[in-house]
C-alpha atoms as a PDB file:
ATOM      1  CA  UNK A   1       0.000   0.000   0.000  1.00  0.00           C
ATOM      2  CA  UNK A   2       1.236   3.263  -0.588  1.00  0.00           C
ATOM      3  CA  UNK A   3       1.968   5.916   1.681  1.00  0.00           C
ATOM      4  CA  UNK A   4      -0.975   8.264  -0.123  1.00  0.00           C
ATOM      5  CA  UNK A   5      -3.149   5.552   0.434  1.00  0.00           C
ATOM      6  CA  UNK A   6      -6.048   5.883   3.109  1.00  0.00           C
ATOM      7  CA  UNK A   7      -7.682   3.293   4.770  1.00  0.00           C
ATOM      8  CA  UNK A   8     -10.418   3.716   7.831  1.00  0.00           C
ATOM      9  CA  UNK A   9     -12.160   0.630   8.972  1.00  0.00           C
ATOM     10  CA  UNK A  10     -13.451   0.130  12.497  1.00  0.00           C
ATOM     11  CA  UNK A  11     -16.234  -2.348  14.014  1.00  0.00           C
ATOM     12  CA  UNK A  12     -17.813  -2.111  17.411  1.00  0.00           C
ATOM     13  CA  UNK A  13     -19.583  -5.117  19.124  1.00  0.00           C
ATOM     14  CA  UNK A  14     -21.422  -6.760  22.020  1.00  0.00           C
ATOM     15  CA  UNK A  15     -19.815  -9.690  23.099  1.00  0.00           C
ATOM     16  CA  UNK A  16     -21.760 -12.931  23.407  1.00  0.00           C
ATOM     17  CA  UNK A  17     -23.835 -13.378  26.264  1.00  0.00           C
ATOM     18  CA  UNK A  18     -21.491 -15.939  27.532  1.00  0.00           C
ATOM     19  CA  UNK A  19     -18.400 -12.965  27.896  1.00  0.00           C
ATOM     20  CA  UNK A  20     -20.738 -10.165  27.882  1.00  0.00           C
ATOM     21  CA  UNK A  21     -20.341  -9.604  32.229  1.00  0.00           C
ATOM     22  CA  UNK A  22     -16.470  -9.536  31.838  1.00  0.00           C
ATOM     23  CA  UNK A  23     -16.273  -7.656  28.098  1.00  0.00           C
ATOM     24  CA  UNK A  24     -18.274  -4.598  27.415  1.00  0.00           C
ATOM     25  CA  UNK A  25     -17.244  -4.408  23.938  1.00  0.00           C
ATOM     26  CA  UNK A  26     -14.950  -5.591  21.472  1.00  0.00           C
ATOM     27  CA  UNK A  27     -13.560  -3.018  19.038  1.00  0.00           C
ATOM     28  CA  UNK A  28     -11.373  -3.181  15.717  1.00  0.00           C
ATOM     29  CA  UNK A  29     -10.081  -0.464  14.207  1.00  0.00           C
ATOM     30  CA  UNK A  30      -7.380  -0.039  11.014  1.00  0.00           C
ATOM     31  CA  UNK A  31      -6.076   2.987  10.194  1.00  0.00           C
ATOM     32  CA  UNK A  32      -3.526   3.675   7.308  1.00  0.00           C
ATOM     33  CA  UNK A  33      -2.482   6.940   5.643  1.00  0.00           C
ATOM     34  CA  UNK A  34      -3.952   9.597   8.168  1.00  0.00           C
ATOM     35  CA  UNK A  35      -2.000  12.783   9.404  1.00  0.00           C
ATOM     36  CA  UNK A  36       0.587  11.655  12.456  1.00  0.00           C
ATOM     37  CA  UNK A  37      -0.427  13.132  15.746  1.00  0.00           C
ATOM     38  CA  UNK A  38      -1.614  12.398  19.505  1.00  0.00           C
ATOM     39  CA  UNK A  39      -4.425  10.912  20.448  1.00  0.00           C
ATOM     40  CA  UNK A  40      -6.423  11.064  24.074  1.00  0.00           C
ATOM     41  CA  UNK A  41      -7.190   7.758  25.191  1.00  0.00           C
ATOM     42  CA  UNK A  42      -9.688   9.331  27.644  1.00  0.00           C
ATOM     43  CA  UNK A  43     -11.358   8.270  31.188  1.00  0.00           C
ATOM     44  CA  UNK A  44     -14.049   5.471  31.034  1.00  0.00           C
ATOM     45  CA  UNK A  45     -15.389   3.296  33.683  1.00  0.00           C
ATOM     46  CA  UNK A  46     -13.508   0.129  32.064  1.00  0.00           C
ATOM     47  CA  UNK A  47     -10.587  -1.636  32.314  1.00  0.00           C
ATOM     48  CA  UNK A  48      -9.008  -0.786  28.400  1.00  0.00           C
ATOM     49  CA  UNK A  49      -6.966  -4.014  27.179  1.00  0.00           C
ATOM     50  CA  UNK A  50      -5.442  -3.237  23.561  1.00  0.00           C
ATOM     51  CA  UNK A  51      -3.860  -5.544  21.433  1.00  0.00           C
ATOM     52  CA  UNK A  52      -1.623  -4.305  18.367  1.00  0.00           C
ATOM     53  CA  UNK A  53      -2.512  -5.894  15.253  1.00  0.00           C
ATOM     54  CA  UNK A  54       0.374  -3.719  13.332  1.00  0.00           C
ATOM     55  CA  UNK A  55       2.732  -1.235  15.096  1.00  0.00           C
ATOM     56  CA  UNK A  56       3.003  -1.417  18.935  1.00  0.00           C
ATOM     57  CA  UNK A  57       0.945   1.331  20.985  1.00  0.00           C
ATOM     58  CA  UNK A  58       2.682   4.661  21.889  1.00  0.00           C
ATOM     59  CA  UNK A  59       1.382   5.690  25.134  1.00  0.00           C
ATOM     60  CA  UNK A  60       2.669   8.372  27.606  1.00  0.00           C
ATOM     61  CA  UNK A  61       0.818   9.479  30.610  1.00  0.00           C
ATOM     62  CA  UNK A  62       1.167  13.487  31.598  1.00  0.00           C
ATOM     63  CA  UNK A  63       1.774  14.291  35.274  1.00  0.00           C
ATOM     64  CA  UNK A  64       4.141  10.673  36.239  1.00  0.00           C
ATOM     65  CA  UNK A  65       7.345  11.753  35.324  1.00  0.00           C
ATOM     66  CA  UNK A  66       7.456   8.664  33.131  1.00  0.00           C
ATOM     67  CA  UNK A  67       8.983   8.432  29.112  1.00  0.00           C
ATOM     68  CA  UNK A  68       6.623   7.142  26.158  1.00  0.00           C
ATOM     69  CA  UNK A  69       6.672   3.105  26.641  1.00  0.00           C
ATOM     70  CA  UNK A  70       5.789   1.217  23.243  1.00  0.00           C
ATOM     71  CA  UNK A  71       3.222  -1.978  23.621  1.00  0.00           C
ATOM     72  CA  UNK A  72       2.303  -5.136  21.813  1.00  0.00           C
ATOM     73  CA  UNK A  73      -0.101  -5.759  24.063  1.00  0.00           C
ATOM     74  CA  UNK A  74      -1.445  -3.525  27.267  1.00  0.00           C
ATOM     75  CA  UNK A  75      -3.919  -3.565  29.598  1.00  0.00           C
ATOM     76  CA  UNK A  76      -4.657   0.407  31.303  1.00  0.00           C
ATOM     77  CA  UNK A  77      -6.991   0.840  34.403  1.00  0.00           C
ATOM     78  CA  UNK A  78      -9.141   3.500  35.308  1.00  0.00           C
ATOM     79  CA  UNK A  79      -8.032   6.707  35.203  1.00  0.00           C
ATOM     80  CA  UNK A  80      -9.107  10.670  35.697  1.00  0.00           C
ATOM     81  CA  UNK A  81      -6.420  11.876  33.213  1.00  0.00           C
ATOM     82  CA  UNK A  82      -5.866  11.392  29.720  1.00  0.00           C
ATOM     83  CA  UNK A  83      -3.320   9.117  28.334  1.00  0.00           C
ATOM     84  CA  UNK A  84      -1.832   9.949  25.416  1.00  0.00           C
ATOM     85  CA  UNK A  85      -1.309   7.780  22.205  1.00  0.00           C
ATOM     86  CA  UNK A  86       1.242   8.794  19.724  1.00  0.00           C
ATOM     87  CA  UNK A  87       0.691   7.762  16.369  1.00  0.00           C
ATOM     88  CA  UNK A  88       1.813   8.477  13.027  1.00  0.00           C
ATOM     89  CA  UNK A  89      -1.085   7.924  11.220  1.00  0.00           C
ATOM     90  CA  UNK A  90      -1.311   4.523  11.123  1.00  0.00           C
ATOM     91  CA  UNK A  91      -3.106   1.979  13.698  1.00  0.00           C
ATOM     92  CA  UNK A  92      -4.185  -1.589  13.621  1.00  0.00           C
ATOM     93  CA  UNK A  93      -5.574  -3.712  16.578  1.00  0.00           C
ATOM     94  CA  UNK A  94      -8.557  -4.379  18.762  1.00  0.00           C
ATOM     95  CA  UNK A  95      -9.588  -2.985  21.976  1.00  0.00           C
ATOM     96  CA  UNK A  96     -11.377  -4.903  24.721  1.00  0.00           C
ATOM     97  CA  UNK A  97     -13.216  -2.594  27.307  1.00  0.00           C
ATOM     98  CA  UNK A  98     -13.293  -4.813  30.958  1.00  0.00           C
ATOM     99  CA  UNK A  99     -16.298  -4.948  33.689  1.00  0.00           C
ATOM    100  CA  UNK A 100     -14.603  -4.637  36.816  1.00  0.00           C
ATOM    101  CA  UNK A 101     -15.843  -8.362  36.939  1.00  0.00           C
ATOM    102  CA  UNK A 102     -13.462  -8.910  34.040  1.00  0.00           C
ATOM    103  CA  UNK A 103     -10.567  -7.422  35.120  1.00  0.00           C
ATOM    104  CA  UNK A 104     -10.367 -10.300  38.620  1.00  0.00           C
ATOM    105  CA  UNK A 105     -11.350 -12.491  35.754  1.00  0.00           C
ATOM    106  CA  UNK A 106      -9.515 -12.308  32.710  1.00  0.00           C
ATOM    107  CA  UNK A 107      -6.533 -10.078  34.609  1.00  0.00           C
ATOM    108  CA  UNK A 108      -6.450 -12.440  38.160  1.00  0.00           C
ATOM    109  CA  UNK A 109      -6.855  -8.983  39.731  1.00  0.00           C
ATOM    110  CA  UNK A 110      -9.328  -6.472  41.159  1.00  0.00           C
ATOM    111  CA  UNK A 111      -9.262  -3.305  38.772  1.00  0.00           C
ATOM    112  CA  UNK A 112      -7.667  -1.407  41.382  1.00  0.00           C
ATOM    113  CA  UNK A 113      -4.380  -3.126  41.092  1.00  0.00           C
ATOM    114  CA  UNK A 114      -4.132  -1.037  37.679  1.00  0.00           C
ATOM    115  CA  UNK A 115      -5.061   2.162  38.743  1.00  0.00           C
ATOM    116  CA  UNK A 116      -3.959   4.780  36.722  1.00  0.00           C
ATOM    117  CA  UNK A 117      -1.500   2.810  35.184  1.00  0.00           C
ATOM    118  CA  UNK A 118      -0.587   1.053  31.598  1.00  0.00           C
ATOM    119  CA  UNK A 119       0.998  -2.312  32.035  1.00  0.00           C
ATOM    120  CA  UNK A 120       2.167  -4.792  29.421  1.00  0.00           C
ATOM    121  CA  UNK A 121      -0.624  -7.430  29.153  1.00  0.00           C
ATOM    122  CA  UNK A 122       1.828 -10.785  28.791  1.00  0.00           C
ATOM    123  CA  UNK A 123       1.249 -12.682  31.830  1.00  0.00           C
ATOM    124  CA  UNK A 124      -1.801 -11.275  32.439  1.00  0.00           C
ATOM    125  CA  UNK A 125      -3.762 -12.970  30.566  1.00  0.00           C
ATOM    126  CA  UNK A 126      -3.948 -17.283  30.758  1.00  0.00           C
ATOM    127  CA  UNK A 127      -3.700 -17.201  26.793  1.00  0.00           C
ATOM    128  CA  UNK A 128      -0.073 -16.075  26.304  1.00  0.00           C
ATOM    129  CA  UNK A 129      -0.493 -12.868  24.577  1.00  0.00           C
ATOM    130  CA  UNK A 130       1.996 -13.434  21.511  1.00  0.00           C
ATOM    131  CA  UNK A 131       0.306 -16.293  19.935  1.00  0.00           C
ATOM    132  CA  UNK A 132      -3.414 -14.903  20.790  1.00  0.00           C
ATOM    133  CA  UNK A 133      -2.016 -11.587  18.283  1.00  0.00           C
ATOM    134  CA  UNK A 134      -0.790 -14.083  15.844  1.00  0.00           C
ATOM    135  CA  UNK A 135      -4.327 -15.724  15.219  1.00  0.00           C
ATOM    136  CA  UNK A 136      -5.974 -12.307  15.504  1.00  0.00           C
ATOM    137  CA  UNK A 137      -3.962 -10.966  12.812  1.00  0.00           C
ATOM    138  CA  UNK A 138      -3.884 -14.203  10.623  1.00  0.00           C
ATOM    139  CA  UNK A 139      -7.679 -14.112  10.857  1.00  0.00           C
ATOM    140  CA  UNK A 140      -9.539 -12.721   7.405  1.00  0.00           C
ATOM    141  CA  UNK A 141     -12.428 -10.636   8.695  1.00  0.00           C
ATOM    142  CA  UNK A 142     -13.612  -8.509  11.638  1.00  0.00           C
ATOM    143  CA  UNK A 143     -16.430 -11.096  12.609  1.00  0.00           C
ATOM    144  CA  UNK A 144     -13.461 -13.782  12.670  1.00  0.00           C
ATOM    145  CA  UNK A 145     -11.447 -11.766  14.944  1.00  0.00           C
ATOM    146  CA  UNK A 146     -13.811 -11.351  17.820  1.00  0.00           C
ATOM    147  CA  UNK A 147     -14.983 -15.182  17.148  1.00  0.00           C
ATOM    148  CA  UNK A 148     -11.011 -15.604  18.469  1.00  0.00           C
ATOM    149  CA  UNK A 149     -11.044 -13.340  21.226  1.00  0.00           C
ATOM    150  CA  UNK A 150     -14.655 -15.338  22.129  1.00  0.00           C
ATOM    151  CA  UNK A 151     -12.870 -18.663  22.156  1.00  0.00           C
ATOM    152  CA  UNK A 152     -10.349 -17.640  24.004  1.00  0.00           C
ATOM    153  CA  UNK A 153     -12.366 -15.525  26.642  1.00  0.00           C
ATOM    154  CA  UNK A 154     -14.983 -17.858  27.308  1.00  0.00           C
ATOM    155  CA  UNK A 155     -12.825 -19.984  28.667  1.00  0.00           C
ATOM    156  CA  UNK A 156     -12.626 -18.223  31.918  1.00  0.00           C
ATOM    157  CA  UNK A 157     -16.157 -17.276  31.867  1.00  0.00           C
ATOM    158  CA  UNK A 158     -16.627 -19.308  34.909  1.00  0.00           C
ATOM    159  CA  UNK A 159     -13.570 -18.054  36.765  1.00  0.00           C
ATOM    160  CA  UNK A 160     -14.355 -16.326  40.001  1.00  0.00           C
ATOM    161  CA  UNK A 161     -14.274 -12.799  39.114  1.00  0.00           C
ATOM    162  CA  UNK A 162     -16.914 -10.698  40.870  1.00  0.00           C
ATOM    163  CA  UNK A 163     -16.567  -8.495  43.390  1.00  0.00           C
ATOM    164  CA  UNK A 164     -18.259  -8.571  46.907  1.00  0.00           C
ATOM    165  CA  UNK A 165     -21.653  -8.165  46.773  1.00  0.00           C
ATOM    166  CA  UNK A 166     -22.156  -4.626  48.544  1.00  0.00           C
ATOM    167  CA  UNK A 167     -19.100  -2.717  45.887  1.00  0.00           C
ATOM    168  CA  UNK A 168     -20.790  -4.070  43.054  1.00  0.00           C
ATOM    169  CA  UNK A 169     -24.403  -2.742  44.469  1.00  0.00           C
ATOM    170  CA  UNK A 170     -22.480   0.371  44.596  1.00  0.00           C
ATOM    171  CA  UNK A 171     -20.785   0.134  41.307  1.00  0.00           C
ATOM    172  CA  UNK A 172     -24.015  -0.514  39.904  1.00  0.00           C
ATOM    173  CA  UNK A 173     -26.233   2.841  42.079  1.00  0.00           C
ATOM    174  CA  UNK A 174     -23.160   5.214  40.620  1.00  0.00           C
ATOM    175  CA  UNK A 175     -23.339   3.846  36.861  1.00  0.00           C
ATOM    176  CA  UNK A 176     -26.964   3.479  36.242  1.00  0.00           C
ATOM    177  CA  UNK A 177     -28.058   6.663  37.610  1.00  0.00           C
ATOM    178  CA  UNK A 178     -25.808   8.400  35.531  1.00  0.00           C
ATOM    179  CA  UNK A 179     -22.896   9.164  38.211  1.00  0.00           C
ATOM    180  CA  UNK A 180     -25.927  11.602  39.845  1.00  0.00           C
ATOM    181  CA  UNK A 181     -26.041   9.142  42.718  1.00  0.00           C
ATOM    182  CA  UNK A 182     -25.168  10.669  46.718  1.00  0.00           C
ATOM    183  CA  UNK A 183     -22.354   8.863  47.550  1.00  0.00           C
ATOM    184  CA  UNK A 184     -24.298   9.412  51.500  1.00  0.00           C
ATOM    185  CA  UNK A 185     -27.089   7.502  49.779  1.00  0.00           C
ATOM    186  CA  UNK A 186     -25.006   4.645  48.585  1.00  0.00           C
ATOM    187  CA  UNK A 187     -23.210   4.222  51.684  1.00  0.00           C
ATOM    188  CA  UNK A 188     -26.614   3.973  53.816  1.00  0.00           C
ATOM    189  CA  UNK A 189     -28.266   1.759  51.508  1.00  0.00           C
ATOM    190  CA  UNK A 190     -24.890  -0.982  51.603  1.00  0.00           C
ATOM    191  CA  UNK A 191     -24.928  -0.625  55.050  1.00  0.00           C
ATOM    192  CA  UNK A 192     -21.495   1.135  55.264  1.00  0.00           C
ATOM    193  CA  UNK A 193     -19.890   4.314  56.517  1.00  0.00           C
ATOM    194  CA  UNK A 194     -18.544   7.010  53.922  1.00  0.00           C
ATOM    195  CA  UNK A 195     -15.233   6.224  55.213  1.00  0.00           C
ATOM    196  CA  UNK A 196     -14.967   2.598  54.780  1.00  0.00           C
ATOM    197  CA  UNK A 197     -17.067   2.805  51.780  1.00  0.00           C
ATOM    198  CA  UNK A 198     -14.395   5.070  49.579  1.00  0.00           C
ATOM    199  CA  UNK A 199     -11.682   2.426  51.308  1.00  0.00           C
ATOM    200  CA  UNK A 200     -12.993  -0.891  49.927  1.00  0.00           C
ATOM    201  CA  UNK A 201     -14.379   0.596  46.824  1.00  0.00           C
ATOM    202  CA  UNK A 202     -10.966   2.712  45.689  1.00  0.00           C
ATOM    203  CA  UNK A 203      -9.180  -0.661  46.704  1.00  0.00           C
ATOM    204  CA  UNK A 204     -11.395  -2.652  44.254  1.00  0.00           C
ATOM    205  CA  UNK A 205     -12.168  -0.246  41.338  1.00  0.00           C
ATOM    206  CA  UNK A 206      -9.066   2.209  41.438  1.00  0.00           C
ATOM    207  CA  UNK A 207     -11.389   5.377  41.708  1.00  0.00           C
ATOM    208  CA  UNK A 208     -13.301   6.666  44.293  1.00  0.00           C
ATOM    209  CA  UNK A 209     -17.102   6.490  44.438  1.00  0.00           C
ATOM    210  CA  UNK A 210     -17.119  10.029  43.872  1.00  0.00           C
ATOM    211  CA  UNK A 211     -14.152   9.979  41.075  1.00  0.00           C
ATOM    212  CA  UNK A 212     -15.868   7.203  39.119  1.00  0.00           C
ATOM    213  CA  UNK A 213     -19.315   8.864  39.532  1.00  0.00           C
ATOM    214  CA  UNK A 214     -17.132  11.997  37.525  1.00  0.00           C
ATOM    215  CA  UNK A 215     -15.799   9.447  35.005  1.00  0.00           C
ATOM    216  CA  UNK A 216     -19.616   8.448  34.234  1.00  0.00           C
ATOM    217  CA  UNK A 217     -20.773  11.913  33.911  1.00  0.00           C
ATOM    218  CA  UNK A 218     -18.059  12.461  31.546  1.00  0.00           C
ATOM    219  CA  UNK A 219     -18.280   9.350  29.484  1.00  0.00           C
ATOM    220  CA  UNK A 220     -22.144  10.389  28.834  1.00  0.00           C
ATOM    221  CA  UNK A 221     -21.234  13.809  27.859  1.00  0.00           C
ATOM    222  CA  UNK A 222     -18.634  12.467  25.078  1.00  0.00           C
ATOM    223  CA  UNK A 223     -21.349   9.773  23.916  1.00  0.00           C
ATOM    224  CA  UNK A 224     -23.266  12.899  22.915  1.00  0.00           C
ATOM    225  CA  UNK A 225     -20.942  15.429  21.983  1.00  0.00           C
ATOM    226  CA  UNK A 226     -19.608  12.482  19.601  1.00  0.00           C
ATOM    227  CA  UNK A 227     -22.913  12.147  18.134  1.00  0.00           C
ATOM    228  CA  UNK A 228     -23.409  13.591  14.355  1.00  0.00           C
ATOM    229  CA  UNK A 229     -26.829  15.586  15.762  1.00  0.00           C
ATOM    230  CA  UNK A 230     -24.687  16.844  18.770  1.00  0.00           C
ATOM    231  CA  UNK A 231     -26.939  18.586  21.335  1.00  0.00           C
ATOM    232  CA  UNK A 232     -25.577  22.146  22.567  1.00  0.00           C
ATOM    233  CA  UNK A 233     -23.197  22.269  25.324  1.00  0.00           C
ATOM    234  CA  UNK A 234     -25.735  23.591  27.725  1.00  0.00           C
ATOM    235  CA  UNK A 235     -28.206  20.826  26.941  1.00  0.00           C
ATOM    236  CA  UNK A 236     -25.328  18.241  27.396  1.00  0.00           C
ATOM    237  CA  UNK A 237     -24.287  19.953  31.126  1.00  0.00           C
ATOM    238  CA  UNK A 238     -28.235  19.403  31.852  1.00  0.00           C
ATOM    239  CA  UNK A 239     -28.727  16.041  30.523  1.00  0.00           C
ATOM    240  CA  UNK A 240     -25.309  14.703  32.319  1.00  0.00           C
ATOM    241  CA  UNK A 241     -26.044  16.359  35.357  1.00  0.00           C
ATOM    242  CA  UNK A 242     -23.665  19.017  35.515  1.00  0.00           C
ATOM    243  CA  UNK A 243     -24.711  22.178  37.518  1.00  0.00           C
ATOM    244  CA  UNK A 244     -23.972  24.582  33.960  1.00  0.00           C
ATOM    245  CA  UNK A 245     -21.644  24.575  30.997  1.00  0.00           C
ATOM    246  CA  UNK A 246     -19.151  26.290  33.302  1.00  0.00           C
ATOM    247  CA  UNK A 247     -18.589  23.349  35.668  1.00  0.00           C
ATOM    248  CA  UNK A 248     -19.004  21.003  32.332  1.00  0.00           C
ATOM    249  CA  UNK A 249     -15.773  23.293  30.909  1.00  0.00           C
ATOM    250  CA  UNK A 250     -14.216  22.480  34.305  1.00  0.00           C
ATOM    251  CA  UNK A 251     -14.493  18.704  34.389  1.00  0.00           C
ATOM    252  CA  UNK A 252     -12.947  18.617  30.986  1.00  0.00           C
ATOM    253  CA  UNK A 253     -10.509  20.621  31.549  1.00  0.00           C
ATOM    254  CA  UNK A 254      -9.197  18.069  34.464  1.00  0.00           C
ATOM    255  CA  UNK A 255     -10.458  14.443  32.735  1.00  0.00           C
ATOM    256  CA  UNK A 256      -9.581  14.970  28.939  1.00  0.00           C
ATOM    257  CA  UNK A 257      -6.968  18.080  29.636  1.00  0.00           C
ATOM    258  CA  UNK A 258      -8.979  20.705  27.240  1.00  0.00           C
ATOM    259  CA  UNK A 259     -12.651  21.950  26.974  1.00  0.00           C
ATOM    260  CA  UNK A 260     -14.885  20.183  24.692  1.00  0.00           C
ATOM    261  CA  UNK A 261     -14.985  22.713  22.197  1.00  0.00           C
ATOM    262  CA  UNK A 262     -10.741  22.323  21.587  1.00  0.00           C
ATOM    263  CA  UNK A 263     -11.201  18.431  21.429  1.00  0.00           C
ATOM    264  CA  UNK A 264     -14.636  18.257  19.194  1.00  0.00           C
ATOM    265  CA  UNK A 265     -11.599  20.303  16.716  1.00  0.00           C
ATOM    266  CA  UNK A 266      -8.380  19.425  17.608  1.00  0.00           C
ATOM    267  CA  UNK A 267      -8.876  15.468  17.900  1.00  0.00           C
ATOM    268  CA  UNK A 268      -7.028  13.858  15.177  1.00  0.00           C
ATOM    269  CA  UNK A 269      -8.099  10.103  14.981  1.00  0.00           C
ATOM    270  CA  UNK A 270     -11.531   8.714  14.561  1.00  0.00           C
ATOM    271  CA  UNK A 271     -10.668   6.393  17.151  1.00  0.00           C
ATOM    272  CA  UNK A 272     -12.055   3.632  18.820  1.00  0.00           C
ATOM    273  CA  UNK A 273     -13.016   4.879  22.473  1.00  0.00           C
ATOM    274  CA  UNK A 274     -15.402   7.494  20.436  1.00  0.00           C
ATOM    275  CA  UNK A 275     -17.880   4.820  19.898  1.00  0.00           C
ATOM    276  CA  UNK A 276     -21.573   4.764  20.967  1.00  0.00           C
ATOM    277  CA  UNK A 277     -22.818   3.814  24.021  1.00  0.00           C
ATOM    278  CA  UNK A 278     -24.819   0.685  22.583  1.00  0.00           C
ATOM    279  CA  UNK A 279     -22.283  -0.977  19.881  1.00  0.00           C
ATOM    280  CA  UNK A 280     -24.897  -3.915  18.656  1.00  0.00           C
ATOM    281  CA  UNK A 281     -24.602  -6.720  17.346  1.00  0.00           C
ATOM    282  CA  UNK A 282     -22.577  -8.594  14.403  1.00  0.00           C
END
């Protein structure tokens, strides 16, 4: 292929029912021939595994003092800053987004072992990560790519993976209502104090209840400023449960490390954390 040459392909899906509770999505992506630059991998309420179809991942993380690291294969945790993914136009791989009940899973680990950081995924994994790239990349389609990643994953399907009983109650009050959940409320309804519920559930997830409920907020308000029929900004602040656009501008400004208005124009790569909330079927 030459270098002129453009190629954009990318497929989002739900895994099988069988995965599904560990994997909330599966996504491919192949990009060839676009403009070099830096990408946000941005905060999400998953555990992001990536493996590198083509050239390793460039990641660097602002703020820890640490030099760009290159990876075949990486697994990040949850996070409240950007990470940023240097690229020179081209990328090839697939992206698995991990349930908290994945990561103990698939990882042997609660999520918040991997706070904030971006690990090589070898060892990690059961499947030994070199020869589970080789079949990905020797297989001819999309649809026979994530058929790979859901023989391999359903094989610890059954592993012991879920968290106790009164985190993933809270997990579940701060994520379906949106992040507008009290964390008072969700304390007194598991039973716990404040105290020792921000303890167990920072140990567990890697974020606070009140961090992760800022991640969800977020993640909503890219969903729809992604969209082609974007709503205003001020519709987006009400609908996501920020007090105005001001505060909106704010929480940007610290999760993604610009307003919305510079990233909606300055981000580079159509890539695959911009997807929609609901990525279907096959």
């Amino acid at each position: 292929m030459s270098s002129s040459a453009l190629t954009a392909e990318r497929a989002d899906v739900t895994p099988p029912a069988r995965v599904a509770p560990l994997v909330a999505r599966y996504s491919g992506y192949r990009y060839e021939g676009l403009p070099a630059g830096t990408h946000r991998g941005l905060p999400s309420q998953y555990v992001t595994v990536v493996l590198s179809l083509g050239k390793p991942t460039r990641t660097t993380q602002p703020g820890r003092h640490s030099d760009a690291a290159d990876f075949a294969a990486l697994a990040g945790g949850m996070h409240t800053r950007p990470v940023l993914i240097e690229h020179d136009g081209d990328q090839y791989g697939v992206q698995l987004d991990l349930t908290p009940q994945g990561a103990r899973a698939l990882l042997g680990m609660p999520a918040g072992e991997l706070a904030s950081a971006v690990v090589p995924l070898d060892g990690l994994l059961r499947t030994r990560t070199g020869p589970l790239v080789e079949r990905l990349a020797e297989a001819p389609s999309w649809p026979a790519r994530f058929a790979v990643l859901d023989d391999v994953l359903s094989h610890d399907a059954d592993r012991p993976g879920a968290p106790p009983d009164e985190l993933r109650h809270a997990w579940r009050l701060i994520t379906r209502s949106g992040g507008r959940a009290r964390v008072a409320d969700i304390a007194a309804e598991v039973g716990w104090s404040r105290r020792h519920l921000a303890a167990r559930f920072t140990a567990e997830y890697g974020l606070t209840p009140k961090e992760t409920a800022r991640v969800v907020r977020f993640q909503r308000s890219k969903r729809l400023l992604s969209r082609p029929d974007r709503p205003a900004l001020a519709e987006v602040a009400a609908v996501c449960g920020f007090y105005d656009q001001a505060h909106l501008a704010r929480e940007w400004n610290e999760l993604c490390g610009c307003p919305p208005s510079a990233w909606l124009t300055g981000e580079d790569l159509p890539f695959i954390q911009d997807g929609g909330e609901d990525p279907g079927g096959r």
